[in-house]
N, C-alpha and C. Protein backbone atom coordinates (compact mmCIF):
# COMPACT_ATOMS: atom_id res chain seq x y z
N UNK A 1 244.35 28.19 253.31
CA UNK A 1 244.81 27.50 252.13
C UNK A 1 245.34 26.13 252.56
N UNK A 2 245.01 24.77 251.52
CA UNK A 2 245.51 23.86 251.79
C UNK A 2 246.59 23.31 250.85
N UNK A 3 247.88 22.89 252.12
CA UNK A 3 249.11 22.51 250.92
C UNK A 3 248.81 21.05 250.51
N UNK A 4 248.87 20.76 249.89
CA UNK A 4 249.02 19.29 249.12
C UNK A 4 250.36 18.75 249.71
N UNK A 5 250.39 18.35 250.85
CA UNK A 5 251.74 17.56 251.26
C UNK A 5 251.95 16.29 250.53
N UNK A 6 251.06 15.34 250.05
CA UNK A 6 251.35 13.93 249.14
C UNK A 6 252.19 14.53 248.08
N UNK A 7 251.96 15.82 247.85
CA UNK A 7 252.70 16.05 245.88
C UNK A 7 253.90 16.20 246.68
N UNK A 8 254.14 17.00 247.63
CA UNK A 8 255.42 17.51 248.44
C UNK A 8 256.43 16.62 248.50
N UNK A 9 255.80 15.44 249.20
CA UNK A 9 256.35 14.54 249.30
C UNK A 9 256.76 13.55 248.28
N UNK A 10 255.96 13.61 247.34
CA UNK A 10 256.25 13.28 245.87
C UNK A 10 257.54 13.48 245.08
N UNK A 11 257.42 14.62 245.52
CA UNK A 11 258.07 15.33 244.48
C UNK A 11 259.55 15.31 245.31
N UNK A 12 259.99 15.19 246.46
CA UNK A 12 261.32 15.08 247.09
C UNK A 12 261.41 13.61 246.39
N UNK A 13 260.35 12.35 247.00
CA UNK A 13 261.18 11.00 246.20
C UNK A 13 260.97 11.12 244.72
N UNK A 14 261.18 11.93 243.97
CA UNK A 14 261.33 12.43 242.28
C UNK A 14 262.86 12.47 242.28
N UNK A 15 262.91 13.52 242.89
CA UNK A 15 264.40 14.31 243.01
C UNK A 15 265.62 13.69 243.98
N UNK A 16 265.04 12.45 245.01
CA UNK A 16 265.83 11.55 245.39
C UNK A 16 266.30 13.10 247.18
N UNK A 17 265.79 13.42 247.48
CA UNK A 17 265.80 14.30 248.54
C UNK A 17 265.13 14.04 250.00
N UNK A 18 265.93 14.84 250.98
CA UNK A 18 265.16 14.30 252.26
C UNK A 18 264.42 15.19 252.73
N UNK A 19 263.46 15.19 253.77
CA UNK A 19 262.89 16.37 254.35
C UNK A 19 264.25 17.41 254.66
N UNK A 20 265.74 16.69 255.21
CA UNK A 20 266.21 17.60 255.53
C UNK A 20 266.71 18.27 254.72
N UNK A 21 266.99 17.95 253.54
CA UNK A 21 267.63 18.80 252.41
C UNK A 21 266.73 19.73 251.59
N UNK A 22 265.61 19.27 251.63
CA UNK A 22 264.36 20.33 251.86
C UNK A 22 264.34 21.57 252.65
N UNK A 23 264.68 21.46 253.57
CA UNK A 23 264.61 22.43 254.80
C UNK A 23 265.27 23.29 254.40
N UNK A 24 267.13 22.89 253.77
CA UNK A 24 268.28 23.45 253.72
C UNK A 24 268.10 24.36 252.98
N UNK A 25 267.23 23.60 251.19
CA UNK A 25 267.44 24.49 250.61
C UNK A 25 266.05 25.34 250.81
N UNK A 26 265.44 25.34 251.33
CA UNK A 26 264.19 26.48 251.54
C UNK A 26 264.91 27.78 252.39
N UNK A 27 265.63 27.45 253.28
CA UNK A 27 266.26 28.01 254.27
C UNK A 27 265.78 28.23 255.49
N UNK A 28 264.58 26.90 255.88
CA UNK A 28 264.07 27.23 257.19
C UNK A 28 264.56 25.88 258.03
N UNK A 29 264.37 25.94 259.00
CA UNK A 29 264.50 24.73 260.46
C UNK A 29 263.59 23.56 259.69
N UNK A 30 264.73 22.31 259.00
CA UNK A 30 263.83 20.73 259.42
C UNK A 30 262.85 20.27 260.10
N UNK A 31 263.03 21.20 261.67
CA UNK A 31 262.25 20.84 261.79
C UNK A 31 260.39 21.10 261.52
N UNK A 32 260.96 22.44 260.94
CA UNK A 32 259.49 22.90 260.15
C UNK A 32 258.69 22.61 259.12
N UNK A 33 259.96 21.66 258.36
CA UNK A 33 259.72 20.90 257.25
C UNK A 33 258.66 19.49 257.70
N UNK A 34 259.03 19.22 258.75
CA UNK A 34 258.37 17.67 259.28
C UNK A 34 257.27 17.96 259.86
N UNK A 35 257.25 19.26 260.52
CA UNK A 35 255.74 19.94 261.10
C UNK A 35 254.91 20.12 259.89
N UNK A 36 255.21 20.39 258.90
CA UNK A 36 254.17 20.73 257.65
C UNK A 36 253.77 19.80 257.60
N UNK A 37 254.66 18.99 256.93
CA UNK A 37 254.49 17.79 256.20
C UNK A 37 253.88 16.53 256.75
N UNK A 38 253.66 16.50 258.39
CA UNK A 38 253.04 15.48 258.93
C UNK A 38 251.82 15.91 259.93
N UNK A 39 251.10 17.31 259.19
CA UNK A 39 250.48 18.15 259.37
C UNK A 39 248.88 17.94 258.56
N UNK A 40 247.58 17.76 258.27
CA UNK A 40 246.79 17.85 257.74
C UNK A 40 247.09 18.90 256.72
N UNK A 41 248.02 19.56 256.49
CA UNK A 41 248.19 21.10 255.36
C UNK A 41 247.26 22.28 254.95
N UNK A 42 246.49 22.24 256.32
CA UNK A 42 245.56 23.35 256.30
C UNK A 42 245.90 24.61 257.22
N UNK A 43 245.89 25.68 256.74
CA UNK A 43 245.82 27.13 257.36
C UNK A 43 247.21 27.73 256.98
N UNK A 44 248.09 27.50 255.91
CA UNK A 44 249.47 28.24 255.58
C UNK A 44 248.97 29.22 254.42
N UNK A 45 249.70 30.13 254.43
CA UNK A 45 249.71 31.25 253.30
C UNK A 45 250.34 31.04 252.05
N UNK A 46 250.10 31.52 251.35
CA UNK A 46 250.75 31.35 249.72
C UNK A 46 252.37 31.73 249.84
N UNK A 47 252.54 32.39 250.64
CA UNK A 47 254.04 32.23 250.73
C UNK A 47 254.41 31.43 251.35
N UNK A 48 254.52 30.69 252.40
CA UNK A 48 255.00 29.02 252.31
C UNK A 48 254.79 28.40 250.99
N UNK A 49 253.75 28.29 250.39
CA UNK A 49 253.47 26.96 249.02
C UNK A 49 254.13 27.82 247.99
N UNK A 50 254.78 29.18 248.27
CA UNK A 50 255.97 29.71 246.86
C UNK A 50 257.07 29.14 247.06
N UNK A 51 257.48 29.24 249.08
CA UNK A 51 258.50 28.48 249.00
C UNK A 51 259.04 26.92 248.81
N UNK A 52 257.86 26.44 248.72
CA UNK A 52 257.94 24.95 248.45
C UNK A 52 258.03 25.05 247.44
N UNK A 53 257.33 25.60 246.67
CA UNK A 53 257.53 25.34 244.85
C UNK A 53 258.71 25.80 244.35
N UNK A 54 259.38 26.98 245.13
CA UNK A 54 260.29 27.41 244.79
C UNK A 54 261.62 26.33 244.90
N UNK A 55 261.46 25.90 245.36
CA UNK A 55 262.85 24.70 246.09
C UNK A 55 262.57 23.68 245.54
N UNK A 56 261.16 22.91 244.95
CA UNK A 56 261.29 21.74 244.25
C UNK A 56 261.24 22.08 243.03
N UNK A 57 261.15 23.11 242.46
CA UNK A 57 261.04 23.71 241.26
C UNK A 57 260.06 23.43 240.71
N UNK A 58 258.52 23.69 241.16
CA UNK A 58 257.04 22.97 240.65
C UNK A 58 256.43 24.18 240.50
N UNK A 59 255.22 24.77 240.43
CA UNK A 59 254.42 25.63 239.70
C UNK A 59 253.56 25.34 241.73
N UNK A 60 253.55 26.89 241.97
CA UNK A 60 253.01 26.55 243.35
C UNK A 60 251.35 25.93 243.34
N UNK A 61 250.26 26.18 242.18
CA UNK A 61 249.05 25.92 242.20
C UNK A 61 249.43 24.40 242.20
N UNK A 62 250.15 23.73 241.79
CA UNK A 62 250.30 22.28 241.83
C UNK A 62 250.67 21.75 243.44
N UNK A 63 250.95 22.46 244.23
CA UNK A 63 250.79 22.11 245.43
C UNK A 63 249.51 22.75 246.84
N UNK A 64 248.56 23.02 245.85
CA UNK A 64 247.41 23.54 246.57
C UNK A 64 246.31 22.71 246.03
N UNK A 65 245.90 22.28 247.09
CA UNK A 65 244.58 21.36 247.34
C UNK A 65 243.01 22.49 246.94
């Protein structure tokens, strides 16, 4: 599965947020946040892109390519 990191990233400068406050509220390591995200967004499972959607509050198909 591919994540749509541009909306990802979108959607933090929406909400005025950093990768790291991202991280916080997902509840994983920053630095996993910056590995995704500066990542091509290919090969993660639908549960990563719930937890992204879950934390920016978006509809997860909106962050799948």
């Amino acid at each position: 599965m591919k994540l749509n990191t541009n909306k990802i990233i979108s959607e933090l400068k929406r909400l005025g947020w950093s990768k790291y406050k991202l991280a916080k509220v997902m509840g994983i390591a920053n630095q996993t946040v910056y590995k995704i995200l500066n990542s091509d967004g290919t090969g993660y499972t639908f549960r990563t892109v719930e937890k992204f959607a879950g934390a920016l509050d978006v509809d997860a198909k909106d962050l799948i390519l």
